[in-house]
Structures are given as C-alpha cells and as structure tokens.
Protein backbone atom coordinates (compact mmCIF):
# COMPACT_ATOMS: atom_id res chain seq x y z
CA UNK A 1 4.61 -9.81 -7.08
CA UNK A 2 1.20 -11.27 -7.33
CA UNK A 3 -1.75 -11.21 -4.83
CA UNK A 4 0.05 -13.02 -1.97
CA UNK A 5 3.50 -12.28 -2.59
CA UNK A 6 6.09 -12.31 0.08
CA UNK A 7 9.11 -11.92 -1.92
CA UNK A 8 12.05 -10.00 -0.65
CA UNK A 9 12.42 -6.42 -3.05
CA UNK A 10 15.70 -8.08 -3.83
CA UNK A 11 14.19 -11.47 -4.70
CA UNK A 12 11.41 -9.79 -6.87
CA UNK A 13 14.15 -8.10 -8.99
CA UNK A 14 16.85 -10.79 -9.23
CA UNK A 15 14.25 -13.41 -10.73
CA UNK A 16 12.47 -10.47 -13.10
CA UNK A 17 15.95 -9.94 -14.26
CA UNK A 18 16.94 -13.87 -14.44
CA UNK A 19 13.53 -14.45 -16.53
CA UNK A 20 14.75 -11.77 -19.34
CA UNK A 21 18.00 -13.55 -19.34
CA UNK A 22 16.55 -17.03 -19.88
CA UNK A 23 14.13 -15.85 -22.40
CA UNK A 24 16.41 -13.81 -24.46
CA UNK A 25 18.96 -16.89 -24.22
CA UNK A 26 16.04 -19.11 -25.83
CA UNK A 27 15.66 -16.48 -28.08
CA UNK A 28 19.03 -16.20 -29.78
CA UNK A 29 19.12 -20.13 -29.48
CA UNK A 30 15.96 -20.32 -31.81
CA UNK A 31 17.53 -17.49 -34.28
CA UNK A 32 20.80 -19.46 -34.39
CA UNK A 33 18.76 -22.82 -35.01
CA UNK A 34 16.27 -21.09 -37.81
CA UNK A 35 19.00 -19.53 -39.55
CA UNK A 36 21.32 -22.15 -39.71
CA UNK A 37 22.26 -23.87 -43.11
CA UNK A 38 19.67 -21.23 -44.66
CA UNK A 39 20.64 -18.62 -47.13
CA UNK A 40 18.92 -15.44 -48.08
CA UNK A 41 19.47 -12.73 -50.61
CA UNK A 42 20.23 -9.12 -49.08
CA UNK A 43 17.00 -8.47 -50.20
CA UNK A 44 15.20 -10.90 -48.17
CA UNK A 45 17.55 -10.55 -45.07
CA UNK A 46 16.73 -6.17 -45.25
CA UNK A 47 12.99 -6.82 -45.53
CA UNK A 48 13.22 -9.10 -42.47
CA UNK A 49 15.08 -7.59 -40.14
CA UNK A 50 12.79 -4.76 -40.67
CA UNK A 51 9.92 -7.09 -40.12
CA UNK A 52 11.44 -8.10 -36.65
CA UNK A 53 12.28 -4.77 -35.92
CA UNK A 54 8.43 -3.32 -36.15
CA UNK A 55 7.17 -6.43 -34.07
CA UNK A 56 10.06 -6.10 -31.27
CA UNK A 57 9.16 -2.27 -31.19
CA UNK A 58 5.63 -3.18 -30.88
CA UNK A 59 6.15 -5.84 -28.33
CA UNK A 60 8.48 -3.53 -26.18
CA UNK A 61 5.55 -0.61 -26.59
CA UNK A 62 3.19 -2.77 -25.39
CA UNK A 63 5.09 -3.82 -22.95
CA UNK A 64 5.86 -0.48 -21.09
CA UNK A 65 1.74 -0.08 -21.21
CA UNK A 66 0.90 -3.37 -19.21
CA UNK A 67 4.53 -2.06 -16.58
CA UNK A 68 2.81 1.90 -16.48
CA UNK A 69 -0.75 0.15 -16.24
CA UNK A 70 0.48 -2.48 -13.24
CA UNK A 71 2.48 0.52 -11.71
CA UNK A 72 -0.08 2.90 -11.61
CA UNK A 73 -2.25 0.57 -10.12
CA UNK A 74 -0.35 -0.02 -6.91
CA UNK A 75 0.88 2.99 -6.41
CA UNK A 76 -2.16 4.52 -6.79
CA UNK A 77 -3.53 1.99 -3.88
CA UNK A 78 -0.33 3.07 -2.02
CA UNK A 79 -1.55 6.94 -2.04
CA UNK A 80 -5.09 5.62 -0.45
CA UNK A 81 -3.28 4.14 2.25
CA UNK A 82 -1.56 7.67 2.90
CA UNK A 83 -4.54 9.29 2.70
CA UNK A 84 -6.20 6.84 5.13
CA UNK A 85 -3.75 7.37 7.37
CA UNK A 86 -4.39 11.47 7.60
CA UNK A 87 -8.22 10.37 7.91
CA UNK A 88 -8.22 8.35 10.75
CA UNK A 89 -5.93 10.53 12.50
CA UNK A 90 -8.16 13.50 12.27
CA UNK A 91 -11.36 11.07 12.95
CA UNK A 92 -9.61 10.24 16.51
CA UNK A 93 -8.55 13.11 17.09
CA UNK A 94 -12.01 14.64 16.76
CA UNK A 95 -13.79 11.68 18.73
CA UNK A 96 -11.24 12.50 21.68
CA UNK A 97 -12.66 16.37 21.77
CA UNK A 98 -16.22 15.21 21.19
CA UNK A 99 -15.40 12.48 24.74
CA UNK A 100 -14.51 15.60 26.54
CA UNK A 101 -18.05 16.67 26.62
CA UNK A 102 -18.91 13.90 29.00
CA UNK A 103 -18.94 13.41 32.25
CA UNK A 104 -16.79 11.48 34.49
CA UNK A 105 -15.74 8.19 34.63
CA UNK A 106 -16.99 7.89 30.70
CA UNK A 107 -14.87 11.44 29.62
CA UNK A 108 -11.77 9.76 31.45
CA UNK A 109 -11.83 6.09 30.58
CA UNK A 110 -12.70 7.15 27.03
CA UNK A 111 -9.45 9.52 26.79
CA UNK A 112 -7.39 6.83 28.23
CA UNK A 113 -8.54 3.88 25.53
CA UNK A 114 -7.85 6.32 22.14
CA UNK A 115 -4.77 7.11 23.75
CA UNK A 116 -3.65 3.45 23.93
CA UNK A 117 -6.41 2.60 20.46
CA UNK A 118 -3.82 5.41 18.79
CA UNK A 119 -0.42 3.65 19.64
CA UNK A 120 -1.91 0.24 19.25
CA UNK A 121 -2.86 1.29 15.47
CA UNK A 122 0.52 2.67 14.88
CA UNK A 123 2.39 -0.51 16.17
CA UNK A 124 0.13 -2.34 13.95
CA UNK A 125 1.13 -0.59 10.59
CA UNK A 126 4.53 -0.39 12.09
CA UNK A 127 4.81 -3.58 13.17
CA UNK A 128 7.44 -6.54 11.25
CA UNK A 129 6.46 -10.42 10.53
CA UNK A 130 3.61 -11.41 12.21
CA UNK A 131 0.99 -8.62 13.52
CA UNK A 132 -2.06 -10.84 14.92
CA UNK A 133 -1.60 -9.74 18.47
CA UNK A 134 -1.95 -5.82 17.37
CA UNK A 135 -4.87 -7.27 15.38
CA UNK A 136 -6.69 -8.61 18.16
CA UNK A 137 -5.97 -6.54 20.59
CA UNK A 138 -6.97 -3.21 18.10
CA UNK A 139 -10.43 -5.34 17.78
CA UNK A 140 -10.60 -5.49 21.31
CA UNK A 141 -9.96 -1.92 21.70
CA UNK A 142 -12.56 -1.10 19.27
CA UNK A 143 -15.39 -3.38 21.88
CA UNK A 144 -14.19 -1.65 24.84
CA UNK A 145 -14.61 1.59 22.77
CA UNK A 146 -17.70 1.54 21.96
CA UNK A 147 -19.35 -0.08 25.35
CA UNK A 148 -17.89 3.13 27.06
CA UNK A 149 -19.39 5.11 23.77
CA UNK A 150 -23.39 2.96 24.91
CA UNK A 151 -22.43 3.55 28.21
CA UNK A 152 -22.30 7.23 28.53
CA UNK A 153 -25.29 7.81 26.24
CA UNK A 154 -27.25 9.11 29.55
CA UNK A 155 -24.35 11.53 29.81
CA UNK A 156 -24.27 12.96 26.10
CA UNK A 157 -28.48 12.88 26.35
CA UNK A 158 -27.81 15.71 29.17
CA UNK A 159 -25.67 17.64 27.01
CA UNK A 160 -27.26 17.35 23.83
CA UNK A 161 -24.04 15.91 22.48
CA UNK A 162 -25.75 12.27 20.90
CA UNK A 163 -25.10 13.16 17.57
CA UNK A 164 -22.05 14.55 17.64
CA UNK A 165 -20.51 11.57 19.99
CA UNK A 166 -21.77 8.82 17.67
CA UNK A 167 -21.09 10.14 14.37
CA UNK A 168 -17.52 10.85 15.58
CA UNK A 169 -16.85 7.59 17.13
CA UNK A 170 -18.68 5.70 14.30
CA UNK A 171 -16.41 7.22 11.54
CA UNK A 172 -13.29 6.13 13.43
CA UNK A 173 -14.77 2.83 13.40
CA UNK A 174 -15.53 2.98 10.02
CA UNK A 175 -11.72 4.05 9.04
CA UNK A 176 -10.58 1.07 10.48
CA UNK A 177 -12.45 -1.26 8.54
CA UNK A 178 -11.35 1.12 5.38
CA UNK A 179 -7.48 0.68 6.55
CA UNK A 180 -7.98 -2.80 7.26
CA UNK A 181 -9.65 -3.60 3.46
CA UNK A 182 -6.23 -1.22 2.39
CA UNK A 183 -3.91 -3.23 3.46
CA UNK A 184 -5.38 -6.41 2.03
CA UNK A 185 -5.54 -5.20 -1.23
CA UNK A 186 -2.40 -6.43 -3.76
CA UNK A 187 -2.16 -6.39 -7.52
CA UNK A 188 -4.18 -9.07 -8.91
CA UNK A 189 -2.85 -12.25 -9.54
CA UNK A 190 -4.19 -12.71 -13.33
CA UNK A 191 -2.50 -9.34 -13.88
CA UNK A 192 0.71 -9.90 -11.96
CA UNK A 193 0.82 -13.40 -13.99
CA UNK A 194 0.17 -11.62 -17.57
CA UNK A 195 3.00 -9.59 -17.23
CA UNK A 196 5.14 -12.08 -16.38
CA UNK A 197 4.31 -14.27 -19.05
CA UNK A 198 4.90 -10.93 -21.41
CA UNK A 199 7.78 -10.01 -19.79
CA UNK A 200 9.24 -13.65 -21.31
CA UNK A 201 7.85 -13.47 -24.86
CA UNK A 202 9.20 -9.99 -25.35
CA UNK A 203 12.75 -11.62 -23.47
CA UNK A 204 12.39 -13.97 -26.10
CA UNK A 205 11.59 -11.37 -28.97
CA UNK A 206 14.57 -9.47 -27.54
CA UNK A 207 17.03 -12.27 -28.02
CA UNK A 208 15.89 -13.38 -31.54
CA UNK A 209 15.92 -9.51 -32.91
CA UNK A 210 18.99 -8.73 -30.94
CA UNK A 211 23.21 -9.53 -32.60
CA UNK A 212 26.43 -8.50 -31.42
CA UNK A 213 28.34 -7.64 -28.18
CA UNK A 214 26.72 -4.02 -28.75
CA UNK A 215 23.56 -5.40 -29.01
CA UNK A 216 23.78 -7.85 -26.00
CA UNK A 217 24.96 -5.10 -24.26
CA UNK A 218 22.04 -3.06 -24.39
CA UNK A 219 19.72 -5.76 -23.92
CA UNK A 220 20.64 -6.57 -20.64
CA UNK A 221 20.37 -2.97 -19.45
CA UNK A 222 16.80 -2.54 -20.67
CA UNK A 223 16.09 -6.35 -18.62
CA UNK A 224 17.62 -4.48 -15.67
CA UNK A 225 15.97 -1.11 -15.81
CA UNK A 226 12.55 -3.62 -16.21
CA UNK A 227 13.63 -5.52 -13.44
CA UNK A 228 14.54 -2.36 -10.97
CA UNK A 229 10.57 -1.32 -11.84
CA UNK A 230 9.00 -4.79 -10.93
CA UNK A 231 11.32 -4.89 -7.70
CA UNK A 232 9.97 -1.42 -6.82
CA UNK A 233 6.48 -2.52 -7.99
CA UNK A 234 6.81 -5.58 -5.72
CA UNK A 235 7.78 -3.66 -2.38
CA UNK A 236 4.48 -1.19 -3.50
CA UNK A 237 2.32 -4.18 -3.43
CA UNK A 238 3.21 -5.53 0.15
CA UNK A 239 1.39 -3.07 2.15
CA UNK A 240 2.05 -4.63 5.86
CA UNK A 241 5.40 -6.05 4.62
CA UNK A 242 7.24 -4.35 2.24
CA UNK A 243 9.77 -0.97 2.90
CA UNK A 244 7.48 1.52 1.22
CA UNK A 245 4.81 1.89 3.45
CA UNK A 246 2.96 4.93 4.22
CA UNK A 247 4.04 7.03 6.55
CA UNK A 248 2.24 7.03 9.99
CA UNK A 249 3.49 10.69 10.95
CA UNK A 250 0.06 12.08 11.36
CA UNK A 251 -0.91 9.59 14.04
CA UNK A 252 2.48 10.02 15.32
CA UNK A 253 1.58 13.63 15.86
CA UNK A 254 -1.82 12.95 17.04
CA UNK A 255 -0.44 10.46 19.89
CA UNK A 256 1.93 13.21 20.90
CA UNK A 257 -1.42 15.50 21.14
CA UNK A 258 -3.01 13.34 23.05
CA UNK A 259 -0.50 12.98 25.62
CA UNK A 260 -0.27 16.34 26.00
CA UNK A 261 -3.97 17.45 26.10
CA UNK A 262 -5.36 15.03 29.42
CA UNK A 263 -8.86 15.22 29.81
CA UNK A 264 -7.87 18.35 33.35
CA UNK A 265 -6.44 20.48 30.33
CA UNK A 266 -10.04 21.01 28.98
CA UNK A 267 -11.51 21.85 32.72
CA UNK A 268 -9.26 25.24 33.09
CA UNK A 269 -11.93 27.55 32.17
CA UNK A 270 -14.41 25.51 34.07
CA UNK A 271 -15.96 27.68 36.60
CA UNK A 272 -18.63 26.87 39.49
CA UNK A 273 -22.26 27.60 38.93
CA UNK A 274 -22.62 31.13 41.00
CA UNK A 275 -26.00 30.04 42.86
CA UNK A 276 -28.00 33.04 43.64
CA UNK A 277 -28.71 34.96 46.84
CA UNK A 278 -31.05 33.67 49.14
C-alpha cells in the first residue's frame, strides 16, 4: 500500500486482515495474562471496563480519521488522473485542427504522428507489466512532433497561425509531463506506514476490550470491513498497475475522430483562387 507497492488487491486485503487478527490475538493474550490470579471488586471491574471502553472508542474514532484521511487522498489523486485524461484529449484534438492550417507535407505528416502519438498514449495507460517501450517510443513521438511543429514555422508565418500552432502543441506537451508526474504519484510511505502501525495497536486494543463468542464475532467483521477499504485503497494507489484506473474513453473517442477526419476532409470547401480577366 505504500509508495512503491505492487501488491495484488487480494494480497493488500488478506495481510490488512491477517494483521487485525494477530494483533487482537496478542491482545486477548495480554488481558488473559494481566487478569490472571487477580481479583477485583464489581466496583473496580465496572469502572474499568468503562475505562477501556472510552479509549477503544477513541482509538477506533481515530482510526476511521487516519482510513477517510488516507482514502481521500488517493482517490482524490485518482479523479486528477480522470480529469487529465479529458485534458489531453481535447489538447490533441485541438493541435490536430490547428495542423490543418498548414501546408503540405507539414499538415500531413503532422496528422499522421497524433494519430499514432494518440494510440501510443492509450496503449501506454492501457498497457499490463512492463510499459518502457510505450514510454520511449511516446518520448520519441513527442521529438518527431515537435521538429515537424519547428519545421513548418515558415508555413504558419504565411498564415498568421504561429501562435495558435505553438500554444496548442505546447499544451499537449505540457499534459504529458502532467500525466506522466500522475501516474508516479502513490500515498506516501510515512503515511501508508502510520496506519499500519495504528491499524495493529487498535487490533490490539480490540482484543484486550473485546470477550465472548459475540464479541469475537463482531470483531472480526469490523477487521474485514477495514481490510476490504485498505484492499480498495491499495488498487487506488497503483495508478499504471492496479484495476481501477481511469478510464481512457475520451482518447478512445478522439482516436476514432481522428481516423475519421484525414487531413482531404478539411479541403472540401477549398476552392481555386478565381484569377481575374486579363
């Protein structure tokens, strides 16, 4: 679960749940060894249990504040990625219209690389174990890119379309490098490591406070309903790995766009210069 986790969903929750377990054994060990050849007056016994009841209500409240804090945290990195992906669609898709204002070769070879620059990107968040060679070849991409973009800067001088060209192109450059810092980011490890450790002292609180089969009982379905949340929490936090990654529909339905919309579709209303009569 922490920074550079690579546990399995499954993996994340069995050994959440198999901490709580442990703990809360160790727990009811140390009750049964404290209370064992002691006697206390009903008195005594009532004020304690009351005593152990305020601190394992405490712990367990504090507890569900460091889980909502640690879930809100990647999830809320999770929408960014979403949103990312919606942003960069509509930054390609804009730099492909802005390419049809130059001339040929530059309008055609620069159609032709975001078409291929728009797959490449989705195989990359797509993509299963190891994604280096959509990594490189996305950088190369990005080169080739952008020498076409310095290339054709006679051709966008002539139409007065500078501006436009490089602030589109340099924004879809820039939502790369935004994706790319995305995807690297994971719950911290001090964090994911503090609520571990909590996650065993309130086990162990949980096993001291906690008697009888009724008890037991509900103990272990409050360590599984904690450990369904950190396995959840765990897939979250594996951007490039995990099963809840963000959906890449929007480039999906940009590369479908793009197919469709060759750089002829944009000359149909093209019509010769009428010279004038000699």
């Amino acid at each position: 679960m922490g920074a550079q986790s690579d546990f399995s969903i499954l993996a994340s929750g069995i050994g959440t749940l198999a901490l709580m377990l442990v703990a809360a054994a160790l727990g009811w060990w140390l009750r049964k060894l404290q209370t064992r050849g002691k006697r206390h007056s009903a008195t005594e016994s009532g004020e304690s249990v009351a005593q152990e009841g305020y601190l394992l209500g405490s712990a367990l409240g504090l507890l569900g504040l460091l889980l909502a804090f640690s879930f809100g945290m990647v999830l809320s990195r999770y929408e960014a990625r979403r949103e990312l992906v919606v942003k960069e669609a509509n930054a390609i898709g804009t730099a492909y219209l802005r390419a049809q204002l130059l001339d040929d070769p530059f309008r055609t070879r620069l159609s032709n690389l975001l078409v291929d620059y728009t797959q490449n990107r989705i195989q990359l968040a797509e993509a299963a174990g190891d994604t280096s060679a959509y990594a490189a070849r996305n950088d190369r991409m990005l080169t080739d890119i952008w020498a076409n973009v310095s290339a054709a800067r006679e051709s966008a001088l002539a139409h007065g379309t500078t501006t436009a060209l490089l602030v589109a192109f340099n924004e879809m450059i820039d939502l790369e490098a935004e994706r790319k810092t995305a995807w690297g980011l994971r719950l911290p490890r001090e964090v994911a490591l503090l609520l571990l450790l909590y996650l065993a002292i309130t086990g162990v609180l949980v096993g001291h406070q906690v008697d009888g089969p009724r008890g037991r009982r509900a103990a272990f379905v409050l360590s599984i309903s904690i450990a369904l949340s950190i396995a959840v929490m765990a897939d979250l936090n594996r951007p490039q790995s995990g099963n809840a990654r963000e959906s890449q529909a929007p480039m999906e339905m940009l590369l479908k766009s793009l197919r469709e919309q060759p750089p002829a579709v944009f000359d149909r209303f093209n019509s010769p210069v009428a010279r004038p009569a000699r």
